[in-house]
Every structure is written in C-alpha cells, then in structure tokens.
N, C-alpha and C. Protein backbone atom coordinates (compact mmCIF):
# COMPACT_ATOMS: atom_id res chain seq x y z
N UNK A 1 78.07 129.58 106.25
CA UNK A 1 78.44 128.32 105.65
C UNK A 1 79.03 128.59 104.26
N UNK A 2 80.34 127.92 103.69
CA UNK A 2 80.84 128.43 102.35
C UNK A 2 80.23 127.26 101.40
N UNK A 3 79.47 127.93 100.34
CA UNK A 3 79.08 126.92 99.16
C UNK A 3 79.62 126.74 98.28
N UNK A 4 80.93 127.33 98.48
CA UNK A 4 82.23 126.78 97.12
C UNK A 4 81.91 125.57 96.89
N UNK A 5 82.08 125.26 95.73
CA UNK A 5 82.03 124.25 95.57
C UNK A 5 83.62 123.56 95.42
N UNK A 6 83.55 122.10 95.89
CA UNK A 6 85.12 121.63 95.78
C UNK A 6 85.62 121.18 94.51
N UNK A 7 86.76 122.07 94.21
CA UNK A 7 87.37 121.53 92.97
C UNK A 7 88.12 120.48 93.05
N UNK A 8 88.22 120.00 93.76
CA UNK A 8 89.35 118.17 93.79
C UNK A 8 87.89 117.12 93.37
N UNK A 9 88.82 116.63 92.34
CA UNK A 9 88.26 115.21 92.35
C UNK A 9 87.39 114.05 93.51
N UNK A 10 88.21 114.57 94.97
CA UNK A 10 87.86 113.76 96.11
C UNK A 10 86.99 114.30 97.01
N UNK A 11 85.94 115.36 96.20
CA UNK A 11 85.04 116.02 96.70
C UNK A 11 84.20 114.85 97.25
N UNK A 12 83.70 114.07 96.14
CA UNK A 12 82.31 113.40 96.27
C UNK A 12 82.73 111.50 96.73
N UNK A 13 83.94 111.27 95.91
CA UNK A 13 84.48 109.78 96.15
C UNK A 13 85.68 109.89 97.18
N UNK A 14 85.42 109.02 97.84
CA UNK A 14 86.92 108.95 98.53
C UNK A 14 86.86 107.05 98.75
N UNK A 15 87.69 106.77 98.03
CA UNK A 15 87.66 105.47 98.00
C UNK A 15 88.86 104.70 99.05
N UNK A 16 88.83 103.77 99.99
CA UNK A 16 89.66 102.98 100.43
C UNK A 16 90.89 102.27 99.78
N UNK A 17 92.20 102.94 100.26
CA UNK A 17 93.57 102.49 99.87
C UNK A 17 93.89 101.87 100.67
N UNK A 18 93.85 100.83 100.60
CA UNK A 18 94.75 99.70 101.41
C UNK A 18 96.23 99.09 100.72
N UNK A 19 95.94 98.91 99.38
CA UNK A 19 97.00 98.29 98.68
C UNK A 19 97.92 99.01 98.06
N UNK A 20 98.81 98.54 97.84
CA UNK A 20 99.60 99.08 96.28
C UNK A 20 98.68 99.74 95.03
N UNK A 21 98.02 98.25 94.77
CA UNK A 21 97.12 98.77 93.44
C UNK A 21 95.98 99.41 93.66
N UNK A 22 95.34 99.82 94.99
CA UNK A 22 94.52 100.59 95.49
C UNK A 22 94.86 102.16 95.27
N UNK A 23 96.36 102.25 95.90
CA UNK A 23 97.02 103.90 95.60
C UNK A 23 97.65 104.02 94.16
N UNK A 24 97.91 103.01 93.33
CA UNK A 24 97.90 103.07 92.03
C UNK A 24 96.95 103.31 90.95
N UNK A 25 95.43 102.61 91.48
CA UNK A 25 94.45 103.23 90.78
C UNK A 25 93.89 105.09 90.83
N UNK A 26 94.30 105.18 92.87
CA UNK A 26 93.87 106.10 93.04
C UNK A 26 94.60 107.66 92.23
N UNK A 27 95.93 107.34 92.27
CA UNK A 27 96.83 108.43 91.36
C UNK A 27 96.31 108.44 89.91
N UNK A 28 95.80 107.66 89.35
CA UNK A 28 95.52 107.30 87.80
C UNK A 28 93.99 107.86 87.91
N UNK A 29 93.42 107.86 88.76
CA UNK A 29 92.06 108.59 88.88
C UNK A 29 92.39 110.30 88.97
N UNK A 30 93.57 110.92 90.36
CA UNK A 30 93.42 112.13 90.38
C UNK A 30 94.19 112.63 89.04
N UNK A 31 95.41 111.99 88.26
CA UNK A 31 96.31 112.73 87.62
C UNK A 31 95.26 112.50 86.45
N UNK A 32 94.14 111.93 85.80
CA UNK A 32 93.53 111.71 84.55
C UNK A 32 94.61 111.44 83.57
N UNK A 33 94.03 112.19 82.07
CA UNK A 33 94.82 111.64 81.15
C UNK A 33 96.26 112.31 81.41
N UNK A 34 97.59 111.68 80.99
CA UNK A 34 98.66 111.94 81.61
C UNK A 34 99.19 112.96 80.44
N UNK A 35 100.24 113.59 81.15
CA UNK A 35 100.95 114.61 79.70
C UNK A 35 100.83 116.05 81.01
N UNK A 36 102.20 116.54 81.20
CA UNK A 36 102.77 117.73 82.02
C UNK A 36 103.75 118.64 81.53
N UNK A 37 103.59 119.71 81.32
CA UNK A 37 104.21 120.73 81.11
C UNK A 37 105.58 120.74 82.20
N UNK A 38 105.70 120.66 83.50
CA UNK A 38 106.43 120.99 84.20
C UNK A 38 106.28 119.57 85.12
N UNK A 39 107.46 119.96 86.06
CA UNK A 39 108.00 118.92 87.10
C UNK A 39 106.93 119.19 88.53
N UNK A 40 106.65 118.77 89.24
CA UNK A 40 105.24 118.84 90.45
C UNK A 40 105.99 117.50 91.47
N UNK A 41 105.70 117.81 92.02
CA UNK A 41 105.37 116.83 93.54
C UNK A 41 103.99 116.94 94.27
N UNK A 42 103.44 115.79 93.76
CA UNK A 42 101.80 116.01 94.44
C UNK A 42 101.98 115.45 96.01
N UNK A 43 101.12 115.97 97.02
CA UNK A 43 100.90 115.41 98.13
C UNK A 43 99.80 115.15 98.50
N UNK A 44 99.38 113.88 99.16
CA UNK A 44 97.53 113.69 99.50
C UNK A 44 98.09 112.67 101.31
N UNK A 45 96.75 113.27 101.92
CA UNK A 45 96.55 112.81 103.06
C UNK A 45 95.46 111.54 103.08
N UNK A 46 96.08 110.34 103.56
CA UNK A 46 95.07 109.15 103.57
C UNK A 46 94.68 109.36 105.24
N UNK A 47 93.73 109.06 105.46
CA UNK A 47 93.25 109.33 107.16
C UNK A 47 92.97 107.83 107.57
N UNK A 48 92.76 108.20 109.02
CA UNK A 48 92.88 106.63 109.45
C UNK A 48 91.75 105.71 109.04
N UNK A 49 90.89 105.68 108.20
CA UNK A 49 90.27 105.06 107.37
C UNK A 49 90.46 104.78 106.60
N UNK A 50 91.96 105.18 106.29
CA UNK A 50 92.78 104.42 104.56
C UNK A 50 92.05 105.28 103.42
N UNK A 51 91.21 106.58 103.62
CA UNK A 51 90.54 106.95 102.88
C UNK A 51 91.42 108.38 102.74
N UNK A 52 91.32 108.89 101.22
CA UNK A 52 92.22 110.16 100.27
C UNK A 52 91.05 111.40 101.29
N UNK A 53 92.19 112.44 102.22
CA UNK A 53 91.20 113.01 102.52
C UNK A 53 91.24 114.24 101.14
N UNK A 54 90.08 115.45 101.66
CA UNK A 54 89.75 115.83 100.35
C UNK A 54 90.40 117.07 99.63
N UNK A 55 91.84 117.32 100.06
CA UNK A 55 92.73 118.24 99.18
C UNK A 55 93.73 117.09 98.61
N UNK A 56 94.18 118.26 97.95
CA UNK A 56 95.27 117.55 97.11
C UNK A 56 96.36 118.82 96.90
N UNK A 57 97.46 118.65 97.42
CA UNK A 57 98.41 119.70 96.93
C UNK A 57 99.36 119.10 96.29
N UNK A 58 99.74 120.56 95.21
CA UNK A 58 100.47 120.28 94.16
C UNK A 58 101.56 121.51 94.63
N UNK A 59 102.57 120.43 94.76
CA UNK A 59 104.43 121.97 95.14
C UNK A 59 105.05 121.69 93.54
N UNK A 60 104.95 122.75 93.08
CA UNK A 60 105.73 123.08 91.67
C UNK A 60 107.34 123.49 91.89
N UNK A 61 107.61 123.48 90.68
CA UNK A 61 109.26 123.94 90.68
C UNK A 61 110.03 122.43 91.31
N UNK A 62 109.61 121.57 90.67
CA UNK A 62 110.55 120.24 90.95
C UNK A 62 111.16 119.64 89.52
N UNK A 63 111.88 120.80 88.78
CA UNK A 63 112.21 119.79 87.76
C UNK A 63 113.78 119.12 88.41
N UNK A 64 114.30 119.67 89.02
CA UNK A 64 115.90 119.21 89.59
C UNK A 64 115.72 118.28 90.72
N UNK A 65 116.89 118.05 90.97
CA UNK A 65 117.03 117.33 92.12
C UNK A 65 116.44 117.84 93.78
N UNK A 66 115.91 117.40 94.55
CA UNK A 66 115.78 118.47 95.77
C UNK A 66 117.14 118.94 96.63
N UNK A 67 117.10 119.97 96.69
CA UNK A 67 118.03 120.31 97.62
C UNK A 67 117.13 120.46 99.59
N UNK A 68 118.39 120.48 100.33
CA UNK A 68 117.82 120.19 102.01
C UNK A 68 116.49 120.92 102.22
N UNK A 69 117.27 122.32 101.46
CA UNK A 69 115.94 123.27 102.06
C UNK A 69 114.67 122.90 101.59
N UNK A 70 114.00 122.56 100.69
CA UNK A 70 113.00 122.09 100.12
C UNK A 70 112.45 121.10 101.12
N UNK A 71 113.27 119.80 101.03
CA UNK A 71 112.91 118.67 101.75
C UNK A 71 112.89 119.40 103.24
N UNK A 72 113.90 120.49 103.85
CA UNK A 72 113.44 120.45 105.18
C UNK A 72 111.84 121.85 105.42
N UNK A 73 111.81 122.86 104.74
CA UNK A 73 110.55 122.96 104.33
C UNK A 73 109.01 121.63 104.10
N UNK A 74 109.51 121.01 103.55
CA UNK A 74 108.24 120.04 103.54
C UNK A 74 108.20 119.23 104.54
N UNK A 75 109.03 118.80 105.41
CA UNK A 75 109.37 118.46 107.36
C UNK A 75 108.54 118.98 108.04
N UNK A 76 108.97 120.23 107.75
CA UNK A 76 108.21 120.99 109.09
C UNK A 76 106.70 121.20 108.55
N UNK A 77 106.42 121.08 106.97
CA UNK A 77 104.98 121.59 107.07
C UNK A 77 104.71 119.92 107.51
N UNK A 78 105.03 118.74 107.42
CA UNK A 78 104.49 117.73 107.61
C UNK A 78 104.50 117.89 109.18
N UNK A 79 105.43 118.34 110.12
CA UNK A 79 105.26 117.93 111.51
C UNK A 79 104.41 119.14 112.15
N UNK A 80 104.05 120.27 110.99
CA UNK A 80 102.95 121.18 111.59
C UNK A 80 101.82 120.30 111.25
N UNK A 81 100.86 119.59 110.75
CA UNK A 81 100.51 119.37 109.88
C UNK A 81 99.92 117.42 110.48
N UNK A 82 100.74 116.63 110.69
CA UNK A 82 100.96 115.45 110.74
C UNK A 82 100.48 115.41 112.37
N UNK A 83 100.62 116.28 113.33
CA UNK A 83 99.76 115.98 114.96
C UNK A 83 98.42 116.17 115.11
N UNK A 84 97.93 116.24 113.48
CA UNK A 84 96.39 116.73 114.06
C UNK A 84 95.77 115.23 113.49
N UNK A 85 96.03 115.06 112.21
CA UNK A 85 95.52 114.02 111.90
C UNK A 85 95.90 112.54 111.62
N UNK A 86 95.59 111.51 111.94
CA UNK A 86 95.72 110.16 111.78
C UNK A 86 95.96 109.70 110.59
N UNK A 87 96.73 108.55 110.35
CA UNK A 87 96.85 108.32 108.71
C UNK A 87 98.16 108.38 107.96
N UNK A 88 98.42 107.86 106.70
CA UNK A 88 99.50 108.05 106.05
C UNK A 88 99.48 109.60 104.70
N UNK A 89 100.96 109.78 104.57
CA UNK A 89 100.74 110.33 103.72
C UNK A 89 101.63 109.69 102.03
N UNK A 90 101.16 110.15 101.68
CA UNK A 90 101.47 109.34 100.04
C UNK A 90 101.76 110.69 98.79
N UNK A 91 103.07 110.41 98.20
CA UNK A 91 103.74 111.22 97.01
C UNK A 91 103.38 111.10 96.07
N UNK A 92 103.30 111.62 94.86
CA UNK A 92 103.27 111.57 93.50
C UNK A 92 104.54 112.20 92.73
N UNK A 93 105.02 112.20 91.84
CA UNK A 93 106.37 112.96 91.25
C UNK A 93 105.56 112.92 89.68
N UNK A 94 105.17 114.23 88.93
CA UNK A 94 104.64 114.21 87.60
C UNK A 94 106.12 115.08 86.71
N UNK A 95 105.97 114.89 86.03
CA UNK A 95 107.23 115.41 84.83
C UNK A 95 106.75 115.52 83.70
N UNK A 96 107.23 116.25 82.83
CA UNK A 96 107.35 116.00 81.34
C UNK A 96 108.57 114.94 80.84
N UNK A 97 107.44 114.04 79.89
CA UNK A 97 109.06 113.24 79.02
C UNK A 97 108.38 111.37 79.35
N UNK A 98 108.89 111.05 78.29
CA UNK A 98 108.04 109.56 78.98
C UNK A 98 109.16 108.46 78.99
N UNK A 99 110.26 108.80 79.01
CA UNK A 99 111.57 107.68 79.93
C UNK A 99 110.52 107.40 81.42
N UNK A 100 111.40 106.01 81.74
CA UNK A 100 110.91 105.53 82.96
C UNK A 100 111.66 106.30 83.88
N UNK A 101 111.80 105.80 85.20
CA UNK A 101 112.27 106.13 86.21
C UNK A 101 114.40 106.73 85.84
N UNK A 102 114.52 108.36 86.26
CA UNK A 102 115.28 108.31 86.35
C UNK A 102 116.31 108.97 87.97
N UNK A 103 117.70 109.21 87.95
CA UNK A 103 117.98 109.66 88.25
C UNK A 103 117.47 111.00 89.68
N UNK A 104 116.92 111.81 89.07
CA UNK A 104 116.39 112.77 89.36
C UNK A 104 114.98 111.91 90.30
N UNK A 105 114.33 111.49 90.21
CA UNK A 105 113.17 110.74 90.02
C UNK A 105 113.48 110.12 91.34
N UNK A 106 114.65 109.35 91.38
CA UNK A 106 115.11 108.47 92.41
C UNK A 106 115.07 109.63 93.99
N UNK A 107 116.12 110.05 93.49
CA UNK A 107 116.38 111.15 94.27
C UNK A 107 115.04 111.97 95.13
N UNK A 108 114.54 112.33 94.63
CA UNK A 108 113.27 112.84 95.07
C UNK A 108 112.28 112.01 95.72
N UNK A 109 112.19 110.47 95.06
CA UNK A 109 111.54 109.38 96.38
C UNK A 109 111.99 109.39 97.42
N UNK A 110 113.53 109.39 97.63
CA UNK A 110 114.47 108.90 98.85
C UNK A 110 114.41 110.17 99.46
N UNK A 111 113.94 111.73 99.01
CA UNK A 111 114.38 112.60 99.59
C UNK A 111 112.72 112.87 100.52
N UNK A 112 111.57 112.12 100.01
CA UNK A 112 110.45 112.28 100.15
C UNK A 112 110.01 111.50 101.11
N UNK A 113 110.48 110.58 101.51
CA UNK A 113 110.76 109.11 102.34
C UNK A 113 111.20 109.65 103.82
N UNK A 114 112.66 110.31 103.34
CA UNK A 114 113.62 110.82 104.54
C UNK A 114 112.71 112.19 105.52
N UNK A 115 112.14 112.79 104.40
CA UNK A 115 111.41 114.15 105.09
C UNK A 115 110.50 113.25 105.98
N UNK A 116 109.70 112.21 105.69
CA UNK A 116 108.71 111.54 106.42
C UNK A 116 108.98 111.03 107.69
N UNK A 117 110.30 110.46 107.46
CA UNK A 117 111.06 110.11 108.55
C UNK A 117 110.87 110.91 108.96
N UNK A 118 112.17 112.34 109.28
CA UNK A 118 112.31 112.96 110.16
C UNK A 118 111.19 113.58 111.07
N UNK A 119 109.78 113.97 110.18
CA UNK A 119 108.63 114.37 110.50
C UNK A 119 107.84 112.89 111.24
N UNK A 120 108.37 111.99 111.37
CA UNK A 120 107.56 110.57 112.01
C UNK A 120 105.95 110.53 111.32
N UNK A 121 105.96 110.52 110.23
CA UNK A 121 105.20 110.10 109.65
C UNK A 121 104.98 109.29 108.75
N UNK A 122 103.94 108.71 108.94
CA UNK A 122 103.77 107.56 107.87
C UNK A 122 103.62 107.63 106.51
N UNK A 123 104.34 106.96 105.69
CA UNK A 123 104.15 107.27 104.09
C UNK A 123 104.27 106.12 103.40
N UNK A 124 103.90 105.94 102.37
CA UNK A 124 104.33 104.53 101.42
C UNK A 124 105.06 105.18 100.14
N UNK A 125 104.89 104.13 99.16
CA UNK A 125 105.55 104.25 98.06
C UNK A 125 105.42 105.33 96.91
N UNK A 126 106.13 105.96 96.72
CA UNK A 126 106.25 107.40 96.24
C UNK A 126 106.19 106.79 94.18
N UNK A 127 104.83 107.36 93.95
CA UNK A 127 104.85 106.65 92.14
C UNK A 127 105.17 107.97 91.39
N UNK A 128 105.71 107.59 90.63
CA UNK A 128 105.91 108.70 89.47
C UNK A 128 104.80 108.95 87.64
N UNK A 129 104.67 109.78 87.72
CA UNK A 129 103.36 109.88 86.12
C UNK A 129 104.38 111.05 85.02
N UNK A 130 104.05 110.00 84.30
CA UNK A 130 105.07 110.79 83.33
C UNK A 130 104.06 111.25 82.00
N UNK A 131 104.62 111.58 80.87
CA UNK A 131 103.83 111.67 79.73
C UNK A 131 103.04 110.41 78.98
N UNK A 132 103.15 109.37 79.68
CA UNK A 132 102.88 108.19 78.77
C UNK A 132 102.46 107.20 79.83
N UNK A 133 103.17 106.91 81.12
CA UNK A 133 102.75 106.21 82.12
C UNK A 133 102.81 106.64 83.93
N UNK A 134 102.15 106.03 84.23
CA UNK A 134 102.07 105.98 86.00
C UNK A 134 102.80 104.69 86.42
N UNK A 135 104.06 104.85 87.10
CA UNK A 135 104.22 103.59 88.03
C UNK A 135 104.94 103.80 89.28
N UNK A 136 104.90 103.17 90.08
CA UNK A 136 105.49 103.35 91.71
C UNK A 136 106.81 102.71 91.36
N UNK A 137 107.54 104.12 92.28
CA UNK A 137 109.20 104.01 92.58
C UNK A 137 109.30 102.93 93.88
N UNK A 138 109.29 101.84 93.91
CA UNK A 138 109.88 100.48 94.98
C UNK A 138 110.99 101.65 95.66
N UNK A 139 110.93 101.31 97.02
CA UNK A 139 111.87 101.46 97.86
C UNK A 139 113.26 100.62 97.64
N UNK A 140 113.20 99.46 97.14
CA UNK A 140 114.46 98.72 96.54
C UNK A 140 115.16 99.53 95.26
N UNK A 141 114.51 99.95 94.42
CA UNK A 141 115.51 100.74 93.24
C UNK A 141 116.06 102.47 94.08
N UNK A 142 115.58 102.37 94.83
CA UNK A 142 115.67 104.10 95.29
C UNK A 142 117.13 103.77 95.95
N UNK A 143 117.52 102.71 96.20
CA UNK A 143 118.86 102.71 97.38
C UNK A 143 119.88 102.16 95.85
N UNK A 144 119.96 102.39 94.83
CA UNK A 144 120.88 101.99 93.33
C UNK A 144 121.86 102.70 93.55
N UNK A 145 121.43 103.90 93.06
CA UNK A 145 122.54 104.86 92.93
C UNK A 145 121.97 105.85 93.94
N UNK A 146 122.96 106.18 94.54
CA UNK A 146 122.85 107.71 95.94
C UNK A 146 123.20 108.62 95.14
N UNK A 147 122.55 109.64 94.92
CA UNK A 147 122.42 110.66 94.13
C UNK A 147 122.48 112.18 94.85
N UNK A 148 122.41 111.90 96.30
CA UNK A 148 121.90 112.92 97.12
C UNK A 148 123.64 112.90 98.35
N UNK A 149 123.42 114.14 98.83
CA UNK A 149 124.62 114.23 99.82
C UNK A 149 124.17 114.47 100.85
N UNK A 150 124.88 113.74 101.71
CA UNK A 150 124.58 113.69 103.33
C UNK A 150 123.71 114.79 103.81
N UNK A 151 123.89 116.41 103.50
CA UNK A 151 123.40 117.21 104.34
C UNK A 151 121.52 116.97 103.35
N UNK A 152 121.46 115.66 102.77
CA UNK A 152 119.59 116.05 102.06
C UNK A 152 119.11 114.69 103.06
N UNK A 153 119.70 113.47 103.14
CA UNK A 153 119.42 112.83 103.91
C UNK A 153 120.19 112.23 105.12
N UNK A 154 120.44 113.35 106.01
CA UNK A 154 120.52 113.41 107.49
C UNK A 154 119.20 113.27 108.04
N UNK A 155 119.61 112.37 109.32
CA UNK A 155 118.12 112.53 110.33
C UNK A 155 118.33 113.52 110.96
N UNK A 156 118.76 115.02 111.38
CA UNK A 156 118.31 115.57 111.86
C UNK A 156 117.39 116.36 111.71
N UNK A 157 116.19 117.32 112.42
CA UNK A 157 115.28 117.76 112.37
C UNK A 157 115.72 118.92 111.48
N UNK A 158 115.30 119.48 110.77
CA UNK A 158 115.59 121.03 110.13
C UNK A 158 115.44 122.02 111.11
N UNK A 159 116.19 123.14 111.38
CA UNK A 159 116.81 124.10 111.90
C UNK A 159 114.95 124.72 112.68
N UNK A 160 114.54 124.73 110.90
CA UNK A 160 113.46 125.40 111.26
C UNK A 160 111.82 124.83 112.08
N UNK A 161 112.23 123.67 111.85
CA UNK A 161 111.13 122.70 113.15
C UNK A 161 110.86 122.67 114.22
C-alpha cells in the first residue's frame, strides 16, 4: 500500500461543480494567492459526480500561442485518457502580468475547446488567473478575433491518435 501522502489540494475536499461559480470558486481554491512566474495550462478531471478528481496537471511552456502539435498532443492524451472515465474536463490558463484577457489567451481557449472536440470530450469554460485576477474566458469573446490558422483548428483527428 503507498503512504505518500497527496500533495494536491483535492486530497481531502473534493467539492461539487455544477456551476460557473462553482468551477470559479474551485480554480481560486487550487491556484491560492495569485502571482506566476511563467505561462501554464492547468488541467483537472471532474467525474461523473461533478466532483475535481484528485490530480491536477500543470503543462508548462505556454507563454505563446499554441501551435497544432501541442493541441494535437493534448488530443490524444485526452482520447487515451477520456474512455476510462466519466465526466468533464475543465482548463485553467495562468500567466504572468495582470492585463485582462488577451490575444494569446483567446487563442489558447479556442485551441483548448477544439482539442476537446476532436477528443469527444466534454469540457466547459476555459478561465484564465493572472497576477491580480481569476476570470473565465466566455465562449462568446473567444470567436472576436481568429488568431489561429486552419491547420490548429481543423476537426481532424491528429496523425498521432
């Protein structure tokens, strides 16, 4: 039996997300006080109990825009990944810098959205935590400006799936 003990926050609580402001509290619980050195894309698994299961991964090296390979890398780990268990999955985007939503920012919801797609999985609204605040990127501002070129959001499956 391993007695590691769990370093995630969602060792001991795993609280019910149903809402918006349910997965808004819940990001403001795992990210604590805000302030990042570097660009991150967090990922968490809600299970079919609407409940945070108990990892949390953090993919570094996101200060740019995503390019295919990235997004089709995170496809296939979602469709390795996404047949075992029930449930949605839900984004985070952390940065340094405390402007609101930009550019870059956009890009990476819509590119985070599309991977879900292609992987048929369920996801909601992708929030961003910056140096100063937490707020969710709406699926309505993400379609403003297209920032991305056809070969990042194509539906086809990645090569490597």
């Amino acid at each position: 039996m391993d007695t590691t003990p769990d370093p995630t926050p969602l060792a001991h609580h795993r609280p019910v997300v149903r809402t918006q402001s349910d997965l808004l509290q819940l990001w403001r619980g795992l990210m604590g006080e805000l302030g990042f050195a570097r660009s991150s894309t967090w990922v968490l698994h809600l299970d079919e109990d609407e409940r945070p299961t108990r990892r949390l991964l953090e993919i570094d090296d996101c200060a740019g825009e995503p390019v295919a390979d990235d997004l089709d890398s995170l496809t296939t780990m979602l469709l390795r990944v996404a047949g075992t268990p029930p449930g949605r999955w839900v984004f985070l985007r952390s940065r340094p810098g405390s402007h609101g939503p930009d550019r870059t920012d956009r890009a990476w919801a819509r590119g985070l959205a599309q991977a879900c797609r292609r992987a048929g999985v369920v996801t909601d609204v992708v929030h961003l935590a910056t140096d100063q605040r937490l707020v969710p990127l709406p699926a309505d501002n993400l379609v403003a400006d297209d920032v991305m070129g056809d070969d990042v959001m194509g539906d086809d499956l990645p090569t490597s799936a």
